[in-house]
C-alpha atoms as a PDB file:
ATOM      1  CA  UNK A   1    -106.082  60.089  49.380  1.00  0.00           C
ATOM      2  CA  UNK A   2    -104.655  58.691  46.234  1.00  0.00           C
ATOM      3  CA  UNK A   3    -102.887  62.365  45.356  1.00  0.00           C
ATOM      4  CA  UNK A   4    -101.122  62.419  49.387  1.00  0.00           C
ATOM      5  CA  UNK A   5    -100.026  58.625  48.599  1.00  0.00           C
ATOM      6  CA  UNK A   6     -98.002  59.956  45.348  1.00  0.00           C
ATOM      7  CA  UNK A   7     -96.868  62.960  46.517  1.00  0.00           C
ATOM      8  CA  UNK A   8     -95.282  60.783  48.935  1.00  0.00           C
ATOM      9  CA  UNK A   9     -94.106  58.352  47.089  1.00  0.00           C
ATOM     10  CA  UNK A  10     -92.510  61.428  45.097  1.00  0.00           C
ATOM     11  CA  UNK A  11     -91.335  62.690  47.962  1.00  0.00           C
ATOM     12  CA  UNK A  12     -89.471  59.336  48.778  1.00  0.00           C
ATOM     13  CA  UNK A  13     -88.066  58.766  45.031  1.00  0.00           C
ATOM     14  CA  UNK A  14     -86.468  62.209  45.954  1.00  0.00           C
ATOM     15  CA  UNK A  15     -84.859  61.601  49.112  1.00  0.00           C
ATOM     16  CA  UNK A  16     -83.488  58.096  48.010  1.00  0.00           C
ATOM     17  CA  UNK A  17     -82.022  59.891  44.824  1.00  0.00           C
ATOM     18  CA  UNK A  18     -80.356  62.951  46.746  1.00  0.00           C
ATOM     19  CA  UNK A  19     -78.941  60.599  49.790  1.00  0.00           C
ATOM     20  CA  UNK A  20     -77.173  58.458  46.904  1.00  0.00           C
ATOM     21  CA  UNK A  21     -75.963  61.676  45.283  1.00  0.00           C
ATOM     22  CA  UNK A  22     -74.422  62.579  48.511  1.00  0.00           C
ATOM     23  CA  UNK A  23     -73.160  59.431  48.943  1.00  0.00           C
ATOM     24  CA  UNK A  24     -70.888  59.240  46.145  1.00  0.00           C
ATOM     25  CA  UNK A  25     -70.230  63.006  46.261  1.00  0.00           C
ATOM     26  CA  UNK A  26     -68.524  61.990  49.290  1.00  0.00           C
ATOM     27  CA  UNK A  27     -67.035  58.779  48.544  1.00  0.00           C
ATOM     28  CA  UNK A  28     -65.910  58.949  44.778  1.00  0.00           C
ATOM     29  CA  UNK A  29     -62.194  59.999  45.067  1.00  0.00           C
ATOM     30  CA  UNK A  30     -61.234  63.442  43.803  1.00  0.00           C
ATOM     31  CA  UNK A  31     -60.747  63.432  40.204  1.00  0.00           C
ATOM     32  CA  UNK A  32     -61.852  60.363  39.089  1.00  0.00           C
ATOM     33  CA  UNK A  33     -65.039  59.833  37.604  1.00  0.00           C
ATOM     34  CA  UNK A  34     -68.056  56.904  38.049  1.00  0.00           C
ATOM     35  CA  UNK A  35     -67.724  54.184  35.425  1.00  0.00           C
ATOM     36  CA  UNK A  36     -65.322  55.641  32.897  1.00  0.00           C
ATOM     37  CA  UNK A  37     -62.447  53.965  31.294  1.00  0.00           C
ATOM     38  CA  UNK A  38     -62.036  51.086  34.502  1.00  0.00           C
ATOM     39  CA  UNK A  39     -60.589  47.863  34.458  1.00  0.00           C
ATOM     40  CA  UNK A  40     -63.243  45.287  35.293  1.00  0.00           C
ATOM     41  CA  UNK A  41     -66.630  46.017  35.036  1.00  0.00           C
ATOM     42  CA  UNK A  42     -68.482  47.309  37.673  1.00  0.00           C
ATOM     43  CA  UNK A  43     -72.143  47.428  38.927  1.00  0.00           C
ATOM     44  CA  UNK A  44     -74.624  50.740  38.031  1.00  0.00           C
ATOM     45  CA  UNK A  45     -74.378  53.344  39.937  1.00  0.00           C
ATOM     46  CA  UNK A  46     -71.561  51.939  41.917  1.00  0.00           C
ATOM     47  CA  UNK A  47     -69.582  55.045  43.882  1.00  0.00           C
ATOM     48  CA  UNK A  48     -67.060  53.217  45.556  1.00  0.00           C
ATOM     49  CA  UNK A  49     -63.278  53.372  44.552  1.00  0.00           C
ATOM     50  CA  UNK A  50     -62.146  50.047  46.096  1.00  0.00           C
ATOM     51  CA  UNK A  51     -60.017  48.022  44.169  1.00  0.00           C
ATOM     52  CA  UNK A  52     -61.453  44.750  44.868  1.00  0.00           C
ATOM     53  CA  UNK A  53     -64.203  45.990  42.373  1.00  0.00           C
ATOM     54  CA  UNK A  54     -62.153  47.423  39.437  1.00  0.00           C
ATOM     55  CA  UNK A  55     -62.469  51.627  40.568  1.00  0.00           C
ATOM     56  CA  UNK A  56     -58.700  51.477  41.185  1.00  0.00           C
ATOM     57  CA  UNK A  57     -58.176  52.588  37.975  1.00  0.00           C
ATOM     58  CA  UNK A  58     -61.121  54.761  37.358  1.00  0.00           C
ATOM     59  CA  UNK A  59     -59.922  57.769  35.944  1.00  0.00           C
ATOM     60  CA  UNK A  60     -60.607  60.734  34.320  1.00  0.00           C
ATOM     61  CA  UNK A  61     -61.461  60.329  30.520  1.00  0.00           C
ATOM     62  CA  UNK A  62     -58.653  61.735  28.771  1.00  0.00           C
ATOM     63  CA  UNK A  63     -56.847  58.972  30.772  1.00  0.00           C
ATOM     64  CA  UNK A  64     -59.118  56.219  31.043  1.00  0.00           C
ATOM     65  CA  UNK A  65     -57.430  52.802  31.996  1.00  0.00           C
ATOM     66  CA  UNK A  66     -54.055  54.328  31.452  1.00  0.00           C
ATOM     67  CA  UNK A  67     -50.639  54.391  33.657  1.00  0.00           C
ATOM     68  CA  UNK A  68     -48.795  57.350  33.593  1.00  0.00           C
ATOM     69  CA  UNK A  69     -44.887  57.880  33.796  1.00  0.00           C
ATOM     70  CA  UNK A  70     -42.060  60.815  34.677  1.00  0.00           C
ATOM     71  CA  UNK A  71     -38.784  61.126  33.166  1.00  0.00           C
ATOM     72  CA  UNK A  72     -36.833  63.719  34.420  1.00  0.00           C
ATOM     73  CA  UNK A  73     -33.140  64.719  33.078  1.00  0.00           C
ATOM     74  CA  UNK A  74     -30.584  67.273  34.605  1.00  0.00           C
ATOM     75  CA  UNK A  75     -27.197  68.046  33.135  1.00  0.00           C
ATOM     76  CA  UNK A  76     -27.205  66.817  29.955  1.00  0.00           C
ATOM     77  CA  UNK A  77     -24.721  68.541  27.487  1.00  0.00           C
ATOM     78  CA  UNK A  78     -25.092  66.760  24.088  1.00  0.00           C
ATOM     79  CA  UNK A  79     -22.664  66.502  21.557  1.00  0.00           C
ATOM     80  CA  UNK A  80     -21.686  69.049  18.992  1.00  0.00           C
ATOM     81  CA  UNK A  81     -23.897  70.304  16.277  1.00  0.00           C
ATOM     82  CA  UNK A  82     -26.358  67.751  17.505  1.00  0.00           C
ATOM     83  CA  UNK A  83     -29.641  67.073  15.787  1.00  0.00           C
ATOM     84  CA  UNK A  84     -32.115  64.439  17.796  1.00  0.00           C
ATOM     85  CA  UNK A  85     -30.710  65.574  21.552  1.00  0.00           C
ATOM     86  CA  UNK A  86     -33.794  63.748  23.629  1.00  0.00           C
ATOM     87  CA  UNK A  87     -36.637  61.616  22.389  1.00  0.00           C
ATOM     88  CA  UNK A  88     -39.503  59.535  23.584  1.00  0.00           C
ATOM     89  CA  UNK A  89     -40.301  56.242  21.511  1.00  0.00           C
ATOM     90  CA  UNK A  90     -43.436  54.624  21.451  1.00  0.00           C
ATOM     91  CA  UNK A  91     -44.503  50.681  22.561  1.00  0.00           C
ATOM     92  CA  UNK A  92     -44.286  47.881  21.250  1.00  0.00           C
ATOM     93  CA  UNK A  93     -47.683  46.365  23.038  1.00  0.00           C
ATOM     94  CA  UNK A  94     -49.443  50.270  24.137  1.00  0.00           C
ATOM     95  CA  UNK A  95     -50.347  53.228  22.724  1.00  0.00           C
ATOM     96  CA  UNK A  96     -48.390  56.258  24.436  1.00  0.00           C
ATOM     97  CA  UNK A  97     -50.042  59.439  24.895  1.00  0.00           C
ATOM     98  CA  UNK A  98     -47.700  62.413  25.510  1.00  0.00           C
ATOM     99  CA  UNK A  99     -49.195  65.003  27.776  1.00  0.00           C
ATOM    100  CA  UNK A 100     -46.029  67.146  28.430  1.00  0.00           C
ATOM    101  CA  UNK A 101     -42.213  67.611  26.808  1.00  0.00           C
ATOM    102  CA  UNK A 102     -40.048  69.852  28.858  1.00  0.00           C
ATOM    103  CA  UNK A 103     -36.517  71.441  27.803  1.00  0.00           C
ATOM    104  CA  UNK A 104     -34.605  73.801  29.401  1.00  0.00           C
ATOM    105  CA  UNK A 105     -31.053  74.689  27.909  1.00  0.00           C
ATOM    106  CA  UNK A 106     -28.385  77.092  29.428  1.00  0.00           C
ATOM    107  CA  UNK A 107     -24.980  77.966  28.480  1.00  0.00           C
ATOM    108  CA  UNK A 108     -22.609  80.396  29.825  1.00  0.00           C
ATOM    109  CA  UNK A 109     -24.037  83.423  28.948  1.00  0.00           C
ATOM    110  CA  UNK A 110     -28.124  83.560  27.494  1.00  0.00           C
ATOM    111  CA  UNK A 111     -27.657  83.471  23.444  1.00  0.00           C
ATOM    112  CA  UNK A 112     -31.353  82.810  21.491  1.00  0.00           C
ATOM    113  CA  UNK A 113     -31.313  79.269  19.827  1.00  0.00           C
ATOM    114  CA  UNK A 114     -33.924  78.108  17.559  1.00  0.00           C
ATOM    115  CA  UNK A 115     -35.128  74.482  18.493  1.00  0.00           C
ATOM    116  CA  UNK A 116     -37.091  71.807  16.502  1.00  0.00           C
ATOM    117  CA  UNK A 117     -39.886  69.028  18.243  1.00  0.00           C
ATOM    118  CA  UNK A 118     -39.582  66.468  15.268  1.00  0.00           C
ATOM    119  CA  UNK A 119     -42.185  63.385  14.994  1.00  0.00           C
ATOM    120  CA  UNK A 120     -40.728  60.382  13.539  1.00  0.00           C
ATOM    121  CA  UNK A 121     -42.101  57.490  12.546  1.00  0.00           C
ATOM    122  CA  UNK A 122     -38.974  55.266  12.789  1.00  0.00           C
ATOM    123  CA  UNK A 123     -36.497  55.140  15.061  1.00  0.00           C
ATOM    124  CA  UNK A 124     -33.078  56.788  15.200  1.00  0.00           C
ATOM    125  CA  UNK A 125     -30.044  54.219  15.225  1.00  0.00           C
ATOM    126  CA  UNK A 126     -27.068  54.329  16.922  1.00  0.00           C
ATOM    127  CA  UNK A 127     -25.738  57.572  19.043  1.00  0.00           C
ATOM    128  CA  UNK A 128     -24.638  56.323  21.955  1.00  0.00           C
ATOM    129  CA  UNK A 129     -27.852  56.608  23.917  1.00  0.00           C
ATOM    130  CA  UNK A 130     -28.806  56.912  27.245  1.00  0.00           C
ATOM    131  CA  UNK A 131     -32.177  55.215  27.975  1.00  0.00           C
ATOM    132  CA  UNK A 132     -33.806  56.634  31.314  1.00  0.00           C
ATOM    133  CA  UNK A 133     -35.773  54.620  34.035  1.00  0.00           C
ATOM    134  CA  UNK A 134     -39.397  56.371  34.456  1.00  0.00           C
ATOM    135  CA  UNK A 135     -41.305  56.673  37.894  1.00  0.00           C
ATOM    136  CA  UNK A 136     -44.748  55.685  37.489  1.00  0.00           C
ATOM    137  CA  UNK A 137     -47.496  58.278  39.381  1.00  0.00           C
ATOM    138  CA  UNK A 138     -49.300  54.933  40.681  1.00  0.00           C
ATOM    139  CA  UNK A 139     -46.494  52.833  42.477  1.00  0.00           C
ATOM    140  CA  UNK A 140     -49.052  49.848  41.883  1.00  0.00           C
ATOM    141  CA  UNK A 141     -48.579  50.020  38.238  1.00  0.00           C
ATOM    142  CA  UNK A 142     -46.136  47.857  36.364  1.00  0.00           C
ATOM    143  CA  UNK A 143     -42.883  49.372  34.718  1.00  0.00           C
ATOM    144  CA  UNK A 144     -43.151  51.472  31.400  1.00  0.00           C
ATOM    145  CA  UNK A 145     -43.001  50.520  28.122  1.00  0.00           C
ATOM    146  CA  UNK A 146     -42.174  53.413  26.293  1.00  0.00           C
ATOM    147  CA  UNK A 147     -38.752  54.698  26.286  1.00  0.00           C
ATOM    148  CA  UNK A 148     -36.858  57.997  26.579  1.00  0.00           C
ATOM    149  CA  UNK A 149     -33.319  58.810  25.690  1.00  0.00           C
ATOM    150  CA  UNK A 150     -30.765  61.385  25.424  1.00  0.00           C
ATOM    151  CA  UNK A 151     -27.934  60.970  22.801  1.00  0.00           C
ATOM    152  CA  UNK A 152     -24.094  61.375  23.612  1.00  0.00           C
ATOM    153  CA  UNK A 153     -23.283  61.194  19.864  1.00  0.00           C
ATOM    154  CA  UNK A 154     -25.030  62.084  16.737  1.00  0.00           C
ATOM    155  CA  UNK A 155     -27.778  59.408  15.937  1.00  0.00           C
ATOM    156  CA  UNK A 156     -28.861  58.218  12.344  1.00  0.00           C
ATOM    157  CA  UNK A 157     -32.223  59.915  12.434  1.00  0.00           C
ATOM    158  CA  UNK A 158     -35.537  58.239  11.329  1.00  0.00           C
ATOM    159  CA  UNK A 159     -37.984  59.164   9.182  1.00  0.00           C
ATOM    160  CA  UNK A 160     -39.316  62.588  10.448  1.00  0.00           C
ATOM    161  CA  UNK A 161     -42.832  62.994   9.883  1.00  0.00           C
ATOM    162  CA  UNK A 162     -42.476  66.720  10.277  1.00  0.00           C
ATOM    163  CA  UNK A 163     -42.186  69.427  13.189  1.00  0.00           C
ATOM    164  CA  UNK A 164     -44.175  69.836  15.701  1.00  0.00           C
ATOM    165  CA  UNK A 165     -42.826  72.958  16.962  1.00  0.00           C
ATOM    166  CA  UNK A 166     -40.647  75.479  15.911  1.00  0.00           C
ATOM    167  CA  UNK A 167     -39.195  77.608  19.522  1.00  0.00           C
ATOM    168  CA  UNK A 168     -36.959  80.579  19.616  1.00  0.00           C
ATOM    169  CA  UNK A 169     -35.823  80.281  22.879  1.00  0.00           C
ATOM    170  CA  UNK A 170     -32.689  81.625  24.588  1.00  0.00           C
ATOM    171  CA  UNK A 171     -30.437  79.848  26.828  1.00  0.00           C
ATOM    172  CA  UNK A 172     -30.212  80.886  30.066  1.00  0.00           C
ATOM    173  CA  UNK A 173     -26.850  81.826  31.766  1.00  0.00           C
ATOM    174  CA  UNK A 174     -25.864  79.567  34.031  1.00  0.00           C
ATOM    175  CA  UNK A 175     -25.621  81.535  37.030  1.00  0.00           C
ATOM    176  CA  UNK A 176     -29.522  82.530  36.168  1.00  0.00           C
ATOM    177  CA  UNK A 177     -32.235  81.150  36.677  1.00  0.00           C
ATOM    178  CA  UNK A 178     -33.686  78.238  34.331  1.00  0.00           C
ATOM    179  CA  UNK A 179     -35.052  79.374  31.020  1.00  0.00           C
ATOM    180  CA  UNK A 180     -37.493  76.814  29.420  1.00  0.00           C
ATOM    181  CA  UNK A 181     -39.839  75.531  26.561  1.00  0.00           C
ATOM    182  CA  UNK A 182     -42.886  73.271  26.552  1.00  0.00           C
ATOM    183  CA  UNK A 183     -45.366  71.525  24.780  1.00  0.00           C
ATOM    184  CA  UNK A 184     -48.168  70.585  27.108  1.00  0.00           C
ATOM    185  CA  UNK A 185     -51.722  68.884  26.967  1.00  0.00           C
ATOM    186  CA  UNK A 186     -54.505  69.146  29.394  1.00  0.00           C
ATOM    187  CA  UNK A 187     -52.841  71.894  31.416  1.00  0.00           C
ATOM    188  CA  UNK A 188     -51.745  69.314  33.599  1.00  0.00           C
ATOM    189  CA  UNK A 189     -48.113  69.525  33.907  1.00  0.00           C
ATOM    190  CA  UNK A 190     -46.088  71.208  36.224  1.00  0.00           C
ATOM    191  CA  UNK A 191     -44.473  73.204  33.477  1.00  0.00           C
ATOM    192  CA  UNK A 192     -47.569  74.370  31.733  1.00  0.00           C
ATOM    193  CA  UNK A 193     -47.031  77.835  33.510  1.00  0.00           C
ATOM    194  CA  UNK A 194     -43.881  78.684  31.451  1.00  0.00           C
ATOM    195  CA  UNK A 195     -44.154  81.528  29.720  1.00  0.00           C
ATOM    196  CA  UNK A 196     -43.282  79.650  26.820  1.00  0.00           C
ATOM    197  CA  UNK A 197     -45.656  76.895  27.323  1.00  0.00           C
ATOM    198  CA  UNK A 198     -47.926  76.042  24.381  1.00  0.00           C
ATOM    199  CA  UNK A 199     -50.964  73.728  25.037  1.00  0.00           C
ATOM    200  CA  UNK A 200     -52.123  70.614  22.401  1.00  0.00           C
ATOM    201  CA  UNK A 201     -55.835  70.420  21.666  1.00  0.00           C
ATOM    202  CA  UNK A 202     -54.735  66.471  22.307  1.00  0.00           C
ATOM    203  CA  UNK A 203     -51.985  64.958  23.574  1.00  0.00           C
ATOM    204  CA  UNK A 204     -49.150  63.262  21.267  1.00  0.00           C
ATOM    205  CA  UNK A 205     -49.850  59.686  20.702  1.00  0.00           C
ATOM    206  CA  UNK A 206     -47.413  57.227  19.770  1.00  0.00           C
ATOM    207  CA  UNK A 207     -47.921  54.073  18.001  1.00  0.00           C
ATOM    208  CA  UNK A 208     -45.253  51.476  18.181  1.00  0.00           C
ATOM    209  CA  UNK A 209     -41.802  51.352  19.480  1.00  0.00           C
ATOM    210  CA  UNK A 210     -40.678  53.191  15.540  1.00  0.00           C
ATOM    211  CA  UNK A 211     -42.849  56.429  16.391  1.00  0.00           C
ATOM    212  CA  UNK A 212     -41.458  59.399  18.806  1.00  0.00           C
ATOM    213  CA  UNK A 213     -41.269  62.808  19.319  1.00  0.00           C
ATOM    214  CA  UNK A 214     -37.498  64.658  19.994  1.00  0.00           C
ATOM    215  CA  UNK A 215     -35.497  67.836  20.850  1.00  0.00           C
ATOM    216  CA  UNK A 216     -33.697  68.999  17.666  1.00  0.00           C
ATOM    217  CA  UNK A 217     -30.854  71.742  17.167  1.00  0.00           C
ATOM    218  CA  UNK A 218     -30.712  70.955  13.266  1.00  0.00           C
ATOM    219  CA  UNK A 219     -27.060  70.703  13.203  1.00  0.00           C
ATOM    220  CA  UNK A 220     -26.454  74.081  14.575  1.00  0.00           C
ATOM    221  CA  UNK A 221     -23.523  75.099  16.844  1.00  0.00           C
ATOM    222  CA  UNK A 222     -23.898  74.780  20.480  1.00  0.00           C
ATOM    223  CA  UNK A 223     -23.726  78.295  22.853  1.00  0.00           C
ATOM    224  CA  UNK A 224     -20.401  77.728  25.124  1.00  0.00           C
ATOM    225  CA  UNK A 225     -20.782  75.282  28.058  1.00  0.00           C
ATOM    226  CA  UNK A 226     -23.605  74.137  27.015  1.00  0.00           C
ATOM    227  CA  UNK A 227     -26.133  72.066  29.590  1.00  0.00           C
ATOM    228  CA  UNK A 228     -29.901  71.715  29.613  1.00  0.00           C
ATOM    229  CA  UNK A 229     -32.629  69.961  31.408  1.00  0.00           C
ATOM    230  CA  UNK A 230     -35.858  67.755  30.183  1.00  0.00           C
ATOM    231  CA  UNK A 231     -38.899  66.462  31.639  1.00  0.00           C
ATOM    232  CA  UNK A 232     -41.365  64.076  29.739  1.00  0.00           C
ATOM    233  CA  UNK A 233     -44.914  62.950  31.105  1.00  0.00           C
ATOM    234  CA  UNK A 234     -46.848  60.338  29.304  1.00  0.00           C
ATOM    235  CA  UNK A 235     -50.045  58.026  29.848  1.00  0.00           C
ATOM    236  CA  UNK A 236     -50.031  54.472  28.495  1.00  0.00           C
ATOM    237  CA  UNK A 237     -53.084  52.378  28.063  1.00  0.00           C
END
């Protein structure tokens, strides 16, 4: 008698266990995890993404209470010989995490270019910039803090902490279509499929408005009508 009572009992444990599985298989949004990286505190085994109880912002790990931005630039021409061409700087009050830089140049007929991703860890000055607005993912989050910029004249650089990447890319003609480079994290951007995509065992992290990572020519000569395109993602938190 005891042994059919606890085989129940068993039995019971098993069903209560697999019906709250299934319950926050099915309610737990897609792509966000239980209980990692949220905003308020939330109860044990707690499957519900409502944002009265802090799962708004339950996301995946790599991102975990973070906001994450766009900045996309078309038809930018730079000045001649340029070094720094576009850059993301850091925050003053969050740490930045860059998941993907984009660049695509083009000039009037495709002529290979070697190109420089330089880390700083102070700012440039001066150079006639052009500071872009970024579109958060989340329309609930607040604006940015980090900033991205493209220079019409030739900036004082900062202190460059080195290269990240060295690319030997050609331009595409402009009558072709877009040839591109990218440095991507994750595998989550749209760009990662490039064929000259390379992937970052972590993303690029940023701390402070004096840090950021730029698009570099080294003083070279530009091809003739030279225009290009950029894309940066990031993740704040």
């Amino acid at each position: 008698m005891l042994k059919r009572i606890s085989l129940a009992l068993v039995g019971l444990a098993l069903m209560i266990d697999a019906s709250t599985d299934l319950a926050r298989s099915a309610d737990w949004r897609s792509g966000y995890e239980q209980n990692t990286g949220c905003y308020a505190n939330v109860a044990a085994n707690d499957n519900g993404p409502a944002a009265s109880d802090g799962n708004a912002h339950c996301v995946k790990p790599e991102f975990a209470n973070g906001q994450s931005y766009y900045v996309a630039i078309s038809g930018f021409a730079a000045y001649a010989t340029p070094t720094d061409m576009v850059c993301i700087w850091g925050s003053a009050t969050k740490t930045v995490y860059i998941s993907s830089f984009f660049f695509g140049p083009q000039s009037t007929s495709g002529t290979q270019e070697v190109w420089y991703v330089v880390k700083r860890s102070t700012a440039d000055a001066g150079g006639s910039p052009t500071t872009y607005t970024p579109v958060a993912y989340d329309s609930a989050d607040v604006s940015a803090t980090a900033s991205v910029k493209s220079y019409g004249a030739a900036p004082t650089p900062g202190t460059a902490v080195g290269n990240l990447r060295v690319f030997q890319e050609s331009t595409s003609a402009l009558t072709s279509n877009l040839s591109a480079f990218t440095i991507d994290a994750f595998g989550n951007s749209p760009w990662s499929q490039l064929p000259s995509a390379t992937s970052l065992r972590q993303p690029l992290t940023l701390h402070g408005t004096g840090e950021g990572v730029c698009i570099n020519f080294n003083g070279a000569a530009l091809p003739s009508a030279f225009t290009s395109y950029a894309g940066v993602e990031w993740t704040e938190r």
